[in-house]
Protein backbone atom coordinates (compact mmCIF):
# COMPACT_ATOMS: atom_id res chain seq x y z
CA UNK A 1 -83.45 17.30 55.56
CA UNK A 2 -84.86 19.17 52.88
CA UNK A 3 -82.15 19.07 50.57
CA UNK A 4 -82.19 15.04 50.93
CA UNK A 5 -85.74 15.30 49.65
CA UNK A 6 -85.06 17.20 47.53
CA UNK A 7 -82.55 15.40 45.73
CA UNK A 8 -84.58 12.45 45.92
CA UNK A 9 -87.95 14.22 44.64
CA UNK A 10 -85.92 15.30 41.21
CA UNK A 11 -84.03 11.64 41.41
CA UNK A 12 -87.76 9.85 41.21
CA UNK A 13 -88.73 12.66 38.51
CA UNK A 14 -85.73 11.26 36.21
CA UNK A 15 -86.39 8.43 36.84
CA UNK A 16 -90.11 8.89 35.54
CA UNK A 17 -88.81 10.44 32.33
CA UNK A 18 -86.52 8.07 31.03
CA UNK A 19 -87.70 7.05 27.69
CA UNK A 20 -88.55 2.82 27.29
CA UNK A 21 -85.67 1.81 24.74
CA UNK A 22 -87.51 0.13 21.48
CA UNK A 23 -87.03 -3.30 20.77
CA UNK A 24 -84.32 -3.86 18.02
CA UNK A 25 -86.60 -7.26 16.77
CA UNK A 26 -89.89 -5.29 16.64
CA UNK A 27 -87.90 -2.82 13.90
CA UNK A 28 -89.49 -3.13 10.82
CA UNK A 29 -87.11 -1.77 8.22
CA UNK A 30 -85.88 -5.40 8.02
CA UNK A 31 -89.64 -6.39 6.77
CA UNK A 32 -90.53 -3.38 4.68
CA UNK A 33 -87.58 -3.72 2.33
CA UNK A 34 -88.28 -7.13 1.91
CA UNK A 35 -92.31 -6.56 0.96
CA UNK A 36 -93.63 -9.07 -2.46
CA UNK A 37 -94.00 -6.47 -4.75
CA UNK A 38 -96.06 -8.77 -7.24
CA UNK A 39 -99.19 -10.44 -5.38
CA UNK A 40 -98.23 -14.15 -3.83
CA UNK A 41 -99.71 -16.32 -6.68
CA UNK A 42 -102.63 -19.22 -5.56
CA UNK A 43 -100.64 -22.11 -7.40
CA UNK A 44 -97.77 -21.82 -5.11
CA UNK A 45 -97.61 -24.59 -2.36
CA UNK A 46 -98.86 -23.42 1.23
CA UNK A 47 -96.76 -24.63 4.31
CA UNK A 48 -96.92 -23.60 8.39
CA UNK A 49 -94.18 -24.77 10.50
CA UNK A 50 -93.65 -24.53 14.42
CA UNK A 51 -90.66 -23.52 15.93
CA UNK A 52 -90.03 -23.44 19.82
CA UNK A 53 -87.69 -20.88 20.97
CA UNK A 54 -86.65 -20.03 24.32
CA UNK A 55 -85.95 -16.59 26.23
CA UNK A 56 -85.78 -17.80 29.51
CA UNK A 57 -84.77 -21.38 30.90
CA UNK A 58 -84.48 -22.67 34.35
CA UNK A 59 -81.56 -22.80 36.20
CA UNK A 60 -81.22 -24.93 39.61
CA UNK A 61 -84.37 -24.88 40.53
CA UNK A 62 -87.96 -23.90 38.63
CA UNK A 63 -88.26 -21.04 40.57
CA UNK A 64 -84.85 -19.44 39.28
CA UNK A 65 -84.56 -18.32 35.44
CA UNK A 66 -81.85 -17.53 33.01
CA UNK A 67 -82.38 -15.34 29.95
CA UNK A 68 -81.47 -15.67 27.11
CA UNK A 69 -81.08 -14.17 23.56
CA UNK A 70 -82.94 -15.76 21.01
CA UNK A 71 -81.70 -15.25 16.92
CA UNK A 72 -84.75 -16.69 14.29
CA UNK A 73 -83.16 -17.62 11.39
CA UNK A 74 -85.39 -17.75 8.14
CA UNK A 75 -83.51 -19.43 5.37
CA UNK A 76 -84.63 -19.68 1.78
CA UNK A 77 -82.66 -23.14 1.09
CA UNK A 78 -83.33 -23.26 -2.67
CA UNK A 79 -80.58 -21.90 -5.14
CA UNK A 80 -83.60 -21.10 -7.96
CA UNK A 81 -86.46 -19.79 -6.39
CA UNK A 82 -88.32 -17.32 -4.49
CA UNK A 83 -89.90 -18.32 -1.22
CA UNK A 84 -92.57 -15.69 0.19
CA UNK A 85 -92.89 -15.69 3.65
CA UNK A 86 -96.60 -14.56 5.05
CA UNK A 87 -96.40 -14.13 8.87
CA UNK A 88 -93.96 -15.20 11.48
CA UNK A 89 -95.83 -14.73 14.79
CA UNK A 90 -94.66 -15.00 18.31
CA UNK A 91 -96.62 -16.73 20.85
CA UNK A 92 -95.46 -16.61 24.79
CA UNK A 93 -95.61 -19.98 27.05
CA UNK A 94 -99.48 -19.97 27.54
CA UNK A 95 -100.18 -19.39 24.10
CA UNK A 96 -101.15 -15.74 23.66
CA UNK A 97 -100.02 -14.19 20.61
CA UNK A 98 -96.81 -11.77 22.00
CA UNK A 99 -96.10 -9.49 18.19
CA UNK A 100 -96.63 -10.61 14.55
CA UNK A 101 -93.48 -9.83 12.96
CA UNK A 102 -95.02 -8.55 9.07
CA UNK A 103 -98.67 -8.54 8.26
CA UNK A 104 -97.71 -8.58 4.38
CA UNK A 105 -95.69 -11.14 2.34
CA UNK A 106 -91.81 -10.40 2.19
CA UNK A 107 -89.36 -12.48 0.11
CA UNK A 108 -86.43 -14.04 0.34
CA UNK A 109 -84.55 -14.72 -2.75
CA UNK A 110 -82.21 -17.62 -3.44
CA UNK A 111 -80.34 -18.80 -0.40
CA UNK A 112 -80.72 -15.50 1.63
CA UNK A 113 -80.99 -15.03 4.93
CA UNK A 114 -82.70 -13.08 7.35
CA UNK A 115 -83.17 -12.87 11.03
CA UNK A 116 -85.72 -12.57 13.75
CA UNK A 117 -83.53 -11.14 17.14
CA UNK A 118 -85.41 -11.56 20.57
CA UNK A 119 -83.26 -9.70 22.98
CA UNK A 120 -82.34 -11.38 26.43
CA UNK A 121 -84.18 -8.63 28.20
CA UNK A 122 -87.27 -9.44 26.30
CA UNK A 123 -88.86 -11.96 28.46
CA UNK A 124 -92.18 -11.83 27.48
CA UNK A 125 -91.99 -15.28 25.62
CA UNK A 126 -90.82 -16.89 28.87
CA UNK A 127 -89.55 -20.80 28.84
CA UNK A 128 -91.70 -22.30 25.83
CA UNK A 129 -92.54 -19.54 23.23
CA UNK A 130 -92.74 -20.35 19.99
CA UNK A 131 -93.10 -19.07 16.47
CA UNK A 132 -95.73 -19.82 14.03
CA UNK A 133 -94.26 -19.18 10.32
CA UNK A 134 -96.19 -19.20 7.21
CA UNK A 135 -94.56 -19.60 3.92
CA UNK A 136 -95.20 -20.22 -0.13
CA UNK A 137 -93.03 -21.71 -2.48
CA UNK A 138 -93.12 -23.18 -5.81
CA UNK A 139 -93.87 -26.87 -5.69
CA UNK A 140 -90.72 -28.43 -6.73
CA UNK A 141 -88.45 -26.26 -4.76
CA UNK A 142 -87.28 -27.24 -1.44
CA UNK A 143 -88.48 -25.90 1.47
CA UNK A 144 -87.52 -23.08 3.69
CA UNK A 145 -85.41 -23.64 7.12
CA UNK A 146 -86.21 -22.01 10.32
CA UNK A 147 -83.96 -22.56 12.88
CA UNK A 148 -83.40 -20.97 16.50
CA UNK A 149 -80.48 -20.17 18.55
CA UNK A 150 -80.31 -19.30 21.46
CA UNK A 151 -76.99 -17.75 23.80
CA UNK A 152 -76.00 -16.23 26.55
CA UNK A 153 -72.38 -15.14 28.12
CA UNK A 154 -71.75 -14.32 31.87
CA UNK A 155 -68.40 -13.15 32.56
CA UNK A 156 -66.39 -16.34 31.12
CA UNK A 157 -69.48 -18.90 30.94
CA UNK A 158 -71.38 -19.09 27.65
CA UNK A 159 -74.43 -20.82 26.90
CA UNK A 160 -76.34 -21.99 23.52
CA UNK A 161 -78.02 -24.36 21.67
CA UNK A 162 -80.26 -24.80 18.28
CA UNK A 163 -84.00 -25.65 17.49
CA UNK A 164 -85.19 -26.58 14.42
CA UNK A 165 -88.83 -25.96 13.10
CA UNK A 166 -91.24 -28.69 12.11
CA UNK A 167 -93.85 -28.42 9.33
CA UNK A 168 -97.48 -28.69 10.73
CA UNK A 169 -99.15 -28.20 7.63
């Protein structure tokens, strides 16, 4: 009897110890290599968009959830400029700011890429999070696409579908 507690006092102590695995999106590599090295000038245009993006969605019933991964895609669509991106913050269901991705303007240069990654396990956004992005571009240059997509796979089954942002302001 004492070796079964034992056994089951050190299983509850590793347990205990097992370090919390990071979040791959909260990384900020991505952002710091992309920091405005010249200050964001006042003459370009200011924009805000909304996008909805969902880690979780219901399945059968509302009391039975399926989660999902959830890839932000920030797309400079002009093939001239600059755009400078400001913030890209992420908001749960209720409305309570979850992370702010960069507090400092990044760029992205003409049509580049990059991505925002909300892993399936991260379900802290739950059924309607959402993103707030602010952005800066020159005036005559189109403006910046922000898209989500969101996927899952279980065993043979796969699941996604796209959002698109809207411009609030």
């Amino acid at each position: 009897m004492k070796r079964y507690i034992s056994i089951l006092i050190l299983f509850f102590i590793f347990l205990a110890c097992e370090e919390k695995k990071e979040l791959s999106s909260v990384a900020t590599e991505n952002w710091t290599k992309r920091a405005a090295s010249a200050s964001i000038k006042d003459s370009l245009e200011f924009g805000k968009s909304y996008l909805s993006i969902y880690s979780q969605i219901y399945s059968l019933s509302e009391h039975k959830r399926h989660n999902l991964t959830a890839m932000v895609s920030l797309r400079n669509t002009s093939d001239k400029d600059t755009i400078y991106l400001l913030n890209a913050n992420y908001f749960d269901t209720h409305g309570k700011l979850i992370r702010s991705y960069f507090d400092f303007p990044i760029y992205l240069a003409p049509m580049e890429t990059t991505e925002i990654i909300i892993e399936e396990g991260d379900v802290t956004g739950g059924t309607g999070s959402n993103f707030l992005i602010e952005w800066k571009k020159q005036s005559k240059t189109s403006e910046p696409l922000f898209e989500g997509v969101m996927s899952s796979t279980l065993g043979q089954q796969g699941l996604s579908f796209t959002t698109q942002a809207k411009r609030i302001e």
